[in-house]
N, C-alpha and C. Protein backbone atom coordinates (compact mmCIF):
# COMPACT_ATOMS: atom_id res chain seq x y z
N UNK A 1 -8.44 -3.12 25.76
CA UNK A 1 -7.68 -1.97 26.22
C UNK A 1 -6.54 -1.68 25.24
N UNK A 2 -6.19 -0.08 24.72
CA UNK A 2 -5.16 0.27 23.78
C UNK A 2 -4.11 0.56 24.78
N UNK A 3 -2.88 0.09 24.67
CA UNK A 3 -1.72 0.54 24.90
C UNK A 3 -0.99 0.91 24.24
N UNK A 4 -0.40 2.18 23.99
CA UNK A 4 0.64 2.64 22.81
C UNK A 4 1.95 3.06 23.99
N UNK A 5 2.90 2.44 23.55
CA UNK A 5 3.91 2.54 24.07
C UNK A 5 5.26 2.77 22.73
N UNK A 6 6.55 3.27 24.12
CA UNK A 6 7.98 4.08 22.95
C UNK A 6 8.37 2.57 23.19
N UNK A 7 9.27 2.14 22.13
CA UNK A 7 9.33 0.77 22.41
C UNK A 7 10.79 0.76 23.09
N UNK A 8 11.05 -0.13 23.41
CA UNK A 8 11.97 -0.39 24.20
C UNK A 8 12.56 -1.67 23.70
N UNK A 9 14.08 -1.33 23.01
CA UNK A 9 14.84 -2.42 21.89
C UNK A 9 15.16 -3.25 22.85
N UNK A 10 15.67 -3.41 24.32
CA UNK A 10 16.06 -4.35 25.15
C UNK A 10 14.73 -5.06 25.90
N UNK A 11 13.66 -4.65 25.49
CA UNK A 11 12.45 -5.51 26.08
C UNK A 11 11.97 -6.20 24.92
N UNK A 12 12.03 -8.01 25.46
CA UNK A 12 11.72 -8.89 24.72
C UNK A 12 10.35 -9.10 23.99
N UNK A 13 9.68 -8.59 24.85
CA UNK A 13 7.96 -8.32 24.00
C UNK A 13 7.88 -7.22 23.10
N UNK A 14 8.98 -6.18 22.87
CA UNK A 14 8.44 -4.97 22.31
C UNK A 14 9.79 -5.60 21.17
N UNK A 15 10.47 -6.31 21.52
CA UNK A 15 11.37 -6.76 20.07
C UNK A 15 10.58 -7.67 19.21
N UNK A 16 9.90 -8.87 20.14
CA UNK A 16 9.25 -9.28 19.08
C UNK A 16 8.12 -8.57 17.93
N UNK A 17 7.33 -8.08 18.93
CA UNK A 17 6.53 -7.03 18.54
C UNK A 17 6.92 -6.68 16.94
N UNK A 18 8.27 -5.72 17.30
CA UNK A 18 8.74 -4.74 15.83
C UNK A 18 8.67 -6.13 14.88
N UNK A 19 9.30 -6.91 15.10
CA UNK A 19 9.86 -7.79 14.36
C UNK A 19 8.19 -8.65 13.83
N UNK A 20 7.40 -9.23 14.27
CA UNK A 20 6.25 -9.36 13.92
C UNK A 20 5.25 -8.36 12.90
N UNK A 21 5.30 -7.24 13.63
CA UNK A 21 4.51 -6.40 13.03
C UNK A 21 4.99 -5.27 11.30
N UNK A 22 6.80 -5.42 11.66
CA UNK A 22 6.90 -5.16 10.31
C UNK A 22 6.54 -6.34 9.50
N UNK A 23 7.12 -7.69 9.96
CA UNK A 23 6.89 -8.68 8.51
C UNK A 23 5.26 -8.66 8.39
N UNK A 24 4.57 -8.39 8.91
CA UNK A 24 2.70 -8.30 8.87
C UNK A 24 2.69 -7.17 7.80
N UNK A 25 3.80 -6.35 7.82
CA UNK A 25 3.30 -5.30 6.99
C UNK A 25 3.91 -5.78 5.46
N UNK A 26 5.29 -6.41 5.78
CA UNK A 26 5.58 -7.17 4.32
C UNK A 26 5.22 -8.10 3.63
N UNK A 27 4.41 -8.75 4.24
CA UNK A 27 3.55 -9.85 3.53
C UNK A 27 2.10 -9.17 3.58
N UNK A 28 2.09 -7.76 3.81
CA UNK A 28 0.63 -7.13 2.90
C UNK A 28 0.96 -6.86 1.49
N UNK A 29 -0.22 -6.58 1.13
CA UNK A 29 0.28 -6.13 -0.40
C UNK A 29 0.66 -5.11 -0.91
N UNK A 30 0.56 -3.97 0.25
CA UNK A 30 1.23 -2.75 0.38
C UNK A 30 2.22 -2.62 0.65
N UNK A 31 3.26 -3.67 1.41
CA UNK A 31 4.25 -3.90 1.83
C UNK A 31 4.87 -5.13 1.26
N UNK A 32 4.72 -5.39 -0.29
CA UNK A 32 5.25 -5.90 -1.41
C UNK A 32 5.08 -7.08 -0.92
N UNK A 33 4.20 -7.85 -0.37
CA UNK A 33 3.95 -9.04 -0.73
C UNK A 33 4.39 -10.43 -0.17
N UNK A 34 5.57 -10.35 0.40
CA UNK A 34 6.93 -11.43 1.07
C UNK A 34 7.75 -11.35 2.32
N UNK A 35 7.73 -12.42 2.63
CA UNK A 35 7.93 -12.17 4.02
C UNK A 35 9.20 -11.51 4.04
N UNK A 36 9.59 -11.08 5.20
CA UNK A 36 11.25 -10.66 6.30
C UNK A 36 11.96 -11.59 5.59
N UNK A 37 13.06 -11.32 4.91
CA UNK A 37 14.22 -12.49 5.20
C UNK A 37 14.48 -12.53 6.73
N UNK A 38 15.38 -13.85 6.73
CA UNK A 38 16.14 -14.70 8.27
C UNK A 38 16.79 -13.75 8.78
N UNK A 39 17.69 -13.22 7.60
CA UNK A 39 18.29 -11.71 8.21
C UNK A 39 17.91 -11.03 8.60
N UNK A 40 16.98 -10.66 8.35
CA UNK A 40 16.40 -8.87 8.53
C UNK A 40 15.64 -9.15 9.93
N UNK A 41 14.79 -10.42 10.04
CA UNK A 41 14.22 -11.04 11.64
C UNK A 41 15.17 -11.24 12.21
N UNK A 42 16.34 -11.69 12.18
CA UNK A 42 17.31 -11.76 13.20
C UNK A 42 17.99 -10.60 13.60
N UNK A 43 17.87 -9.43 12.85
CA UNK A 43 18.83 -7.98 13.05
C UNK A 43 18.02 -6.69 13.05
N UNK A 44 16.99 -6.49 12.92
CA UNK A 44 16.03 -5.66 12.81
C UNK A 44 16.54 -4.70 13.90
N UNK A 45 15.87 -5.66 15.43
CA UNK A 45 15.95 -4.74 16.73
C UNK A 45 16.89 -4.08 16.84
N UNK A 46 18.68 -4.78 16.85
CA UNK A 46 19.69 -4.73 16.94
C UNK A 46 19.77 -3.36 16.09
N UNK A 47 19.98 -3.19 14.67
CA UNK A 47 19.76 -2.29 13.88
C UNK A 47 19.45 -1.00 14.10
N UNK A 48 18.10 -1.24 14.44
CA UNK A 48 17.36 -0.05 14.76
C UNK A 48 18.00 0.62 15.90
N UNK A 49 18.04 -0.16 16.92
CA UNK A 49 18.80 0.44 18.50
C UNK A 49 20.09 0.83 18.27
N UNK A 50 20.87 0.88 17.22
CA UNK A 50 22.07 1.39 17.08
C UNK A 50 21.80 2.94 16.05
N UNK A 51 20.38 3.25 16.00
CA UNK A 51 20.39 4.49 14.85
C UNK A 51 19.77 5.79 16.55
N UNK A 52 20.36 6.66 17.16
CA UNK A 52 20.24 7.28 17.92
C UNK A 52 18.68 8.43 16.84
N UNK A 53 18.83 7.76 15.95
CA UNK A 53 17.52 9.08 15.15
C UNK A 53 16.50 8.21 15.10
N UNK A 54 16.61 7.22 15.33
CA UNK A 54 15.05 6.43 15.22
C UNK A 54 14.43 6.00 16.86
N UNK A 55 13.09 6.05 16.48
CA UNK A 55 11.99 6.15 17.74
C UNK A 55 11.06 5.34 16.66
N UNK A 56 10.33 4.14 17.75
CA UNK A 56 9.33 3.38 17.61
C UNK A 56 8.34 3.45 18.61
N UNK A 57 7.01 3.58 18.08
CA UNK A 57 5.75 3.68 18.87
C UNK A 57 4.64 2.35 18.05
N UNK A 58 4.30 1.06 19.26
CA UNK A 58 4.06 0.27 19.51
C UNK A 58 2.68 0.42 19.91
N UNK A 59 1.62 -0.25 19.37
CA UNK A 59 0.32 0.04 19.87
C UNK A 59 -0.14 -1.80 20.01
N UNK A 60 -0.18 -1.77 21.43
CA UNK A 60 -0.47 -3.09 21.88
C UNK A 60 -2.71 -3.18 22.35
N UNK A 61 -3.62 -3.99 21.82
CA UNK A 61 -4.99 -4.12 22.23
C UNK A 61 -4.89 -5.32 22.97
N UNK A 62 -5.83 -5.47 24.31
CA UNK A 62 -5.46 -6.11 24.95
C UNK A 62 -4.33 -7.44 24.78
N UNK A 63 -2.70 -6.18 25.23
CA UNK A 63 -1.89 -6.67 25.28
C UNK A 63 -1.39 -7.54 24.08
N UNK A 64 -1.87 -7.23 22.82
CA UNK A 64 -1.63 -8.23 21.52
C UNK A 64 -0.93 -7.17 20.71
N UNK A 65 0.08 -7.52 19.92
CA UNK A 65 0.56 -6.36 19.20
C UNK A 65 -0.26 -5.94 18.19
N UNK A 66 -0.72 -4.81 17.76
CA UNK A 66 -1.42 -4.52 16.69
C UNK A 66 -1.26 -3.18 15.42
N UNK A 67 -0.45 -2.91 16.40
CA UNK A 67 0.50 -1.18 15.24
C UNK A 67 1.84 -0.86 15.78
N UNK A 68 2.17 -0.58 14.64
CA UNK A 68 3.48 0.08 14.70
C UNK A 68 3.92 1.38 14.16
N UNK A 69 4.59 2.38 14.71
CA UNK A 69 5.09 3.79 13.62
C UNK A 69 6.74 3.47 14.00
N UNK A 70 7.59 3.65 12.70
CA UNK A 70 8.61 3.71 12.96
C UNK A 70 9.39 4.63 12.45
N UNK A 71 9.78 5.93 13.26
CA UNK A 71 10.31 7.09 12.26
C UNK A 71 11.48 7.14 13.25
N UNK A 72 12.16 8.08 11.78
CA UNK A 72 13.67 8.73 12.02
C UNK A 72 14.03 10.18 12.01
N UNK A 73 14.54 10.66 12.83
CA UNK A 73 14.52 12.03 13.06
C UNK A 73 15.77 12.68 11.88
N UNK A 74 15.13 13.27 10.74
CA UNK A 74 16.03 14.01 10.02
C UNK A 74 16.09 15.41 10.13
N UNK A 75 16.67 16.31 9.28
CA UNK A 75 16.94 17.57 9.26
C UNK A 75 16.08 18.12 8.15
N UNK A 76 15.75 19.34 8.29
CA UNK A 76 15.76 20.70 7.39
C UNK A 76 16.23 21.63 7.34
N UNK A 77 17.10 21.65 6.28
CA UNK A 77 17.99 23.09 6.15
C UNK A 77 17.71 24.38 6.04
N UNK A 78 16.35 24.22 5.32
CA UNK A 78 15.45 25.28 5.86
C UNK A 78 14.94 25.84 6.14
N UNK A 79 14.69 25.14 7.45
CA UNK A 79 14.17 25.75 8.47
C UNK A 79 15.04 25.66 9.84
N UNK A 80 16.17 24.98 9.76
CA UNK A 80 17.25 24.68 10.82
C UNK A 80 16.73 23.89 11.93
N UNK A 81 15.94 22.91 11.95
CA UNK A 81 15.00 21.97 13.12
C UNK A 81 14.71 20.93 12.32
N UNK A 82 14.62 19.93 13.11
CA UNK A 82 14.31 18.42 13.06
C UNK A 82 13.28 18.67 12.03
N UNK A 83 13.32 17.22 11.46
CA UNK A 83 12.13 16.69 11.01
C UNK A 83 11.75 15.28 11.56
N UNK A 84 10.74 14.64 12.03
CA UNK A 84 10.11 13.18 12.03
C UNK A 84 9.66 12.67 11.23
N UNK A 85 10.92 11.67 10.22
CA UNK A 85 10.11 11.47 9.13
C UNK A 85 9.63 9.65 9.90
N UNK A 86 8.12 9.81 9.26
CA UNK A 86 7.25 8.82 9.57
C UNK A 86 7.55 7.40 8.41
N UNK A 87 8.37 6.72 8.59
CA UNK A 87 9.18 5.52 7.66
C UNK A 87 8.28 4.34 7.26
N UNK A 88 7.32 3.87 8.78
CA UNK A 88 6.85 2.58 8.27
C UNK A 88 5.78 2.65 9.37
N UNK A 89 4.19 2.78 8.87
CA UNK A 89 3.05 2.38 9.66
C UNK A 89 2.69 0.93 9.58
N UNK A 90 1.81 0.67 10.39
CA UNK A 90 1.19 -0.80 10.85
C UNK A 90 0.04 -1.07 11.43
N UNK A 91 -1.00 -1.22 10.69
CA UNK A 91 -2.18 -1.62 11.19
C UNK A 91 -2.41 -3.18 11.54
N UNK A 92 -2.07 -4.38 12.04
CA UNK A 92 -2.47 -5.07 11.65
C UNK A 92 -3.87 -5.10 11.27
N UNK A 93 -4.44 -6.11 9.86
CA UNK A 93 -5.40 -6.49 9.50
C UNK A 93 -7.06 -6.50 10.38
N UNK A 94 -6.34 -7.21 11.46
CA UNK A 94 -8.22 -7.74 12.07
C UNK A 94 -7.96 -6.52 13.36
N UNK A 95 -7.02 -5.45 13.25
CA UNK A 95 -7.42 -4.36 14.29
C UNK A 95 -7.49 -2.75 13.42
N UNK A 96 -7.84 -3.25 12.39
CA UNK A 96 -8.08 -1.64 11.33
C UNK A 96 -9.50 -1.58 11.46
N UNK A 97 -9.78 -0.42 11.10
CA UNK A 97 -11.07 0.53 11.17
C UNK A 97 -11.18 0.71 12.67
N UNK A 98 -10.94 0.76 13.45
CA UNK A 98 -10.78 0.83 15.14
C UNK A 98 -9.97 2.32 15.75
N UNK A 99 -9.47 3.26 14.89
CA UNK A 99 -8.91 4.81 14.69
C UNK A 99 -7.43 4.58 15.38
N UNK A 100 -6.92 3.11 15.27
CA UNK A 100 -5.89 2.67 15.84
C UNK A 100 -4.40 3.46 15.43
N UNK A 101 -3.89 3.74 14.02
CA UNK A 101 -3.44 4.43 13.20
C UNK A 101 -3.66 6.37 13.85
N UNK A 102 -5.00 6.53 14.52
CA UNK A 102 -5.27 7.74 14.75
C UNK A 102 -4.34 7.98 15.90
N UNK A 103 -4.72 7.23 16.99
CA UNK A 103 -4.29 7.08 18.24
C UNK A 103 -2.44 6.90 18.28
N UNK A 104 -1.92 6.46 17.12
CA UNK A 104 -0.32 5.99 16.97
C UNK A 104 -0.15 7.37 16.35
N UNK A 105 -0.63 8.09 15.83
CA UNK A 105 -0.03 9.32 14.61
C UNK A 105 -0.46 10.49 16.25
N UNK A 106 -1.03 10.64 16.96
CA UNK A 106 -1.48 11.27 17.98
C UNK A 106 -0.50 11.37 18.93
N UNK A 107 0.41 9.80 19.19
CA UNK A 107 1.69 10.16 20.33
C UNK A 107 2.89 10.36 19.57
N UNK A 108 3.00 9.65 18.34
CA UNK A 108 3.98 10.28 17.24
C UNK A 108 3.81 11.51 17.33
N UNK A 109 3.09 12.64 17.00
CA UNK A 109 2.95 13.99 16.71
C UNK A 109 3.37 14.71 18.07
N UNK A 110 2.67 14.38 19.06
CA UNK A 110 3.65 14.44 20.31
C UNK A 110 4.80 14.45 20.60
N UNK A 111 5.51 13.52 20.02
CA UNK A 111 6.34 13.07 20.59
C UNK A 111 7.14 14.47 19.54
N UNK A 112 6.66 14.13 18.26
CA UNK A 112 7.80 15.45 17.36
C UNK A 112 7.70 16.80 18.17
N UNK A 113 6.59 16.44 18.39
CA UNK A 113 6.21 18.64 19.24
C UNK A 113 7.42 18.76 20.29
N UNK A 114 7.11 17.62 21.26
CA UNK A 114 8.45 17.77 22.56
C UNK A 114 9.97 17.65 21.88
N UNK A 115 10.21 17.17 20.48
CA UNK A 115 11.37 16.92 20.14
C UNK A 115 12.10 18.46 19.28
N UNK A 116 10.97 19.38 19.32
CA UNK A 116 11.34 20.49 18.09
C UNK A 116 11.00 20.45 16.83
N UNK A 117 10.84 19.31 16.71
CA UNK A 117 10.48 19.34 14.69
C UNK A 117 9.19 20.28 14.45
N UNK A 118 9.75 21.05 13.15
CA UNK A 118 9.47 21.25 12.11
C UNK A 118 8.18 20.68 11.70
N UNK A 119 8.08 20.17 11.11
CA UNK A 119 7.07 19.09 10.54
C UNK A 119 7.46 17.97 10.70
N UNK A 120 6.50 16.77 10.01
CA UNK A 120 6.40 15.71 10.28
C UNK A 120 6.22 15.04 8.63
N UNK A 121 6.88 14.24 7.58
CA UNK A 121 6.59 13.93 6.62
C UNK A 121 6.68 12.05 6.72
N UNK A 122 6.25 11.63 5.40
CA UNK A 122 5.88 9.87 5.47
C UNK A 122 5.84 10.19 4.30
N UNK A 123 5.61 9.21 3.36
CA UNK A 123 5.46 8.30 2.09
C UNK A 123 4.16 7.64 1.97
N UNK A 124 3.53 7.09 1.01
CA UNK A 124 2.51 6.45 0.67
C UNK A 124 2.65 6.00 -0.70
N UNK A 125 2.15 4.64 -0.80
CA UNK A 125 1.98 3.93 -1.89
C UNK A 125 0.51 5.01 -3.22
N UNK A 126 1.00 5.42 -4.18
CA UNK A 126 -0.02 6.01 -5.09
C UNK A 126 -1.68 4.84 -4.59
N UNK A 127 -1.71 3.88 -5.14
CA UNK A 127 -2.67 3.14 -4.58
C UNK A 127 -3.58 3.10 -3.72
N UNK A 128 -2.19 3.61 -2.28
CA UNK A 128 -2.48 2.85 -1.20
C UNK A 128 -3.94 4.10 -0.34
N UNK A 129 -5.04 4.00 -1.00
CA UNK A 129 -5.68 4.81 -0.99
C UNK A 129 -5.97 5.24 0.58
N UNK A 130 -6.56 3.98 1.39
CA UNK A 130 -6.95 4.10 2.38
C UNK A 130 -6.41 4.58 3.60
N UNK A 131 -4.83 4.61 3.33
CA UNK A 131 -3.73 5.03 3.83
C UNK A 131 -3.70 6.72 4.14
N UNK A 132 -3.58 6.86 2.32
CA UNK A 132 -3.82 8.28 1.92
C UNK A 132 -4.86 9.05 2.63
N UNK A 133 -6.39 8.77 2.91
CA UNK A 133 -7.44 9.53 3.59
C UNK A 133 -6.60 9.12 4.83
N UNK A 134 -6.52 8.56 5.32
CA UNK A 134 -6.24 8.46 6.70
C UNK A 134 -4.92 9.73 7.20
N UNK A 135 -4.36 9.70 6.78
CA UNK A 135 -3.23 10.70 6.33
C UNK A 135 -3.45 11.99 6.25
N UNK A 136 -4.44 12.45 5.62
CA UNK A 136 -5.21 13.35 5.18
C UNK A 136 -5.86 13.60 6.23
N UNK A 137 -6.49 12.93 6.87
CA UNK A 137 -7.54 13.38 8.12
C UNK A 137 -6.69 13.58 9.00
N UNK A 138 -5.38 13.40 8.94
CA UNK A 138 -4.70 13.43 10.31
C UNK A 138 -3.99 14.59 9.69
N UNK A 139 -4.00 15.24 9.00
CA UNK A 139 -3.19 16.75 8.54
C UNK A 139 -2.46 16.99 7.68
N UNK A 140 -1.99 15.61 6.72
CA UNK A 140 -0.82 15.47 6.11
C UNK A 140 -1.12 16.21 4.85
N UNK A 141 -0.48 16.62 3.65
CA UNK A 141 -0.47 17.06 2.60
C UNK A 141 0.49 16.95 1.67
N UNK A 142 0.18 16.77 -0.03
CA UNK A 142 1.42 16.50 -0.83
C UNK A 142 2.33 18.04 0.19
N UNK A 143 3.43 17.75 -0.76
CA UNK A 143 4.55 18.96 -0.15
C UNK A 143 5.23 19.35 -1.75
N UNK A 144 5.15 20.85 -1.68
CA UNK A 144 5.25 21.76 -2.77
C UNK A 144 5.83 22.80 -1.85
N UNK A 145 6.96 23.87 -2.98
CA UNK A 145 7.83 24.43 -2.24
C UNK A 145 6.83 25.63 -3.27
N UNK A 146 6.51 25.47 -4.21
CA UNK A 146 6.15 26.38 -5.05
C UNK A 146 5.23 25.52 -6.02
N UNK A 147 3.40 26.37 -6.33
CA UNK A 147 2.38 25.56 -6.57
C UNK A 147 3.16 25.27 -8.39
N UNK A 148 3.88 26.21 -8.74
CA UNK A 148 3.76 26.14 -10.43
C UNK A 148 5.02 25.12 -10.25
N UNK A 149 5.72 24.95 -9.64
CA UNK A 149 6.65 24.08 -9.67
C UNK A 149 6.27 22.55 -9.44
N UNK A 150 5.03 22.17 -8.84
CA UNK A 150 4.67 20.69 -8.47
C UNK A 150 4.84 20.46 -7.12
N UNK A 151 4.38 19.40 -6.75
CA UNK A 151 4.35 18.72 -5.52
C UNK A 151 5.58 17.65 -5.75
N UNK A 152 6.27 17.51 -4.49
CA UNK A 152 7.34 16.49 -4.72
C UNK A 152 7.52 14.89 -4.83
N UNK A 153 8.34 14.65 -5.66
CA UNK A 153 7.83 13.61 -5.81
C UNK A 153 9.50 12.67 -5.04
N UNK A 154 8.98 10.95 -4.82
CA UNK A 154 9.87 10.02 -3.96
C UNK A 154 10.31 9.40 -4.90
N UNK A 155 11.83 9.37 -5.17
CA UNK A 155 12.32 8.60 -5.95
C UNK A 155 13.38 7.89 -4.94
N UNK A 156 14.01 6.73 -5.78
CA UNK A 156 14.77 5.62 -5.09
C UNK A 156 15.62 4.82 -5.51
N UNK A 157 16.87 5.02 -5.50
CA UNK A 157 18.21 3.91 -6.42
C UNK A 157 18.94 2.40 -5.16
N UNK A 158 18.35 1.41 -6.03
CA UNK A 158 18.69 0.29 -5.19
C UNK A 158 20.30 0.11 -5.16
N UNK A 159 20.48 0.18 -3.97
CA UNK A 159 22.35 -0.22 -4.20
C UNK A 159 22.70 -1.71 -3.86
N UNK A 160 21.69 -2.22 -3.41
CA UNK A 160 21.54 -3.69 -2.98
C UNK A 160 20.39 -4.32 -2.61
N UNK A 161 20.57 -5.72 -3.83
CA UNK A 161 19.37 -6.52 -3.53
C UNK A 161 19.74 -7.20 -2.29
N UNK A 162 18.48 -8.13 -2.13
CA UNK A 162 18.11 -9.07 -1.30
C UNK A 162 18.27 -10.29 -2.03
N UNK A 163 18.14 -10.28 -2.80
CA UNK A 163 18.37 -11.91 -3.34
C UNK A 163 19.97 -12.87 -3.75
């Protein structure tokens, strides 16, 4: 049985959950390889429950955690309405190919429709191919403001390591 649930930062199964299912995604190889630091498992929930723009959707198979979406509600200037940007998916491993990802991007998209947004944007690894079709089947598209100008691209300045 699929359960996708909004998670709930003060319920102890849906904290571990986040906290499980991101480091599953950081010790993929899409998700660079290494586990959570001590820190980041000890403060994650805490964290997150203090950002009033972030919403997590939790996809539990019989009752086992197995996906995660974790987005943050930003702005567009213009268009003057929300955006849901889609931050961090989660398949675990032995519950992919199962349209599990379909079913999480399905109450996500929901959830933006009842919220007002605009659209809905995410990130992807160049690589991360399988990601990409999946993405694709679910509606997504590079984003170009103008075709002769290019599609946009994600850049990123570290202001602090981890090590």
């Amino acid at each position: 049985m699929i359960e996708i649930v909004k998670a709930d930062f003060l319920s102890s199964r849906d904290s571990a959950s986040i906290v499980s299912l991101v480091n599953a995604y950081a010790l993929d190889e899409m998700g660079g390889g290494q586990e959570l630091s001590d820190y980041t498992k000890a403060h994650l929930v805490a964290e997150l429950a203090k950002r009033p723009n972030c919403v997590v959707f939790i996809a539990y198979v019989d009752e086992e955690p197995a996906g995660i979406v974790i987005c943050f509600e930003v702005f567009s200037t213009f268009k003057c309405k929300p955006i849901l940007n889609v931050h961090d998916v989660v398949v675990v491993e032995r519950f992919r190919g199962q349209g599990l990802s379909r079913k999480l991007f399905e109450v996500v998209e929901g959830h933006a429709r009842r919220s007002g947004c605009c659209k809905m944007t995410l990130e992807v690894l160049e690589g991360n191919n399988t990601a990409q079709q999946a993405y694709r089947n679910f509606g997504f598209a590079g984003y170009e403001l103008d075709p002769k100008m290019g599609n946009a691209l994600f850049f990123e300045k570290i202001l602090e390591r981890d090590d």
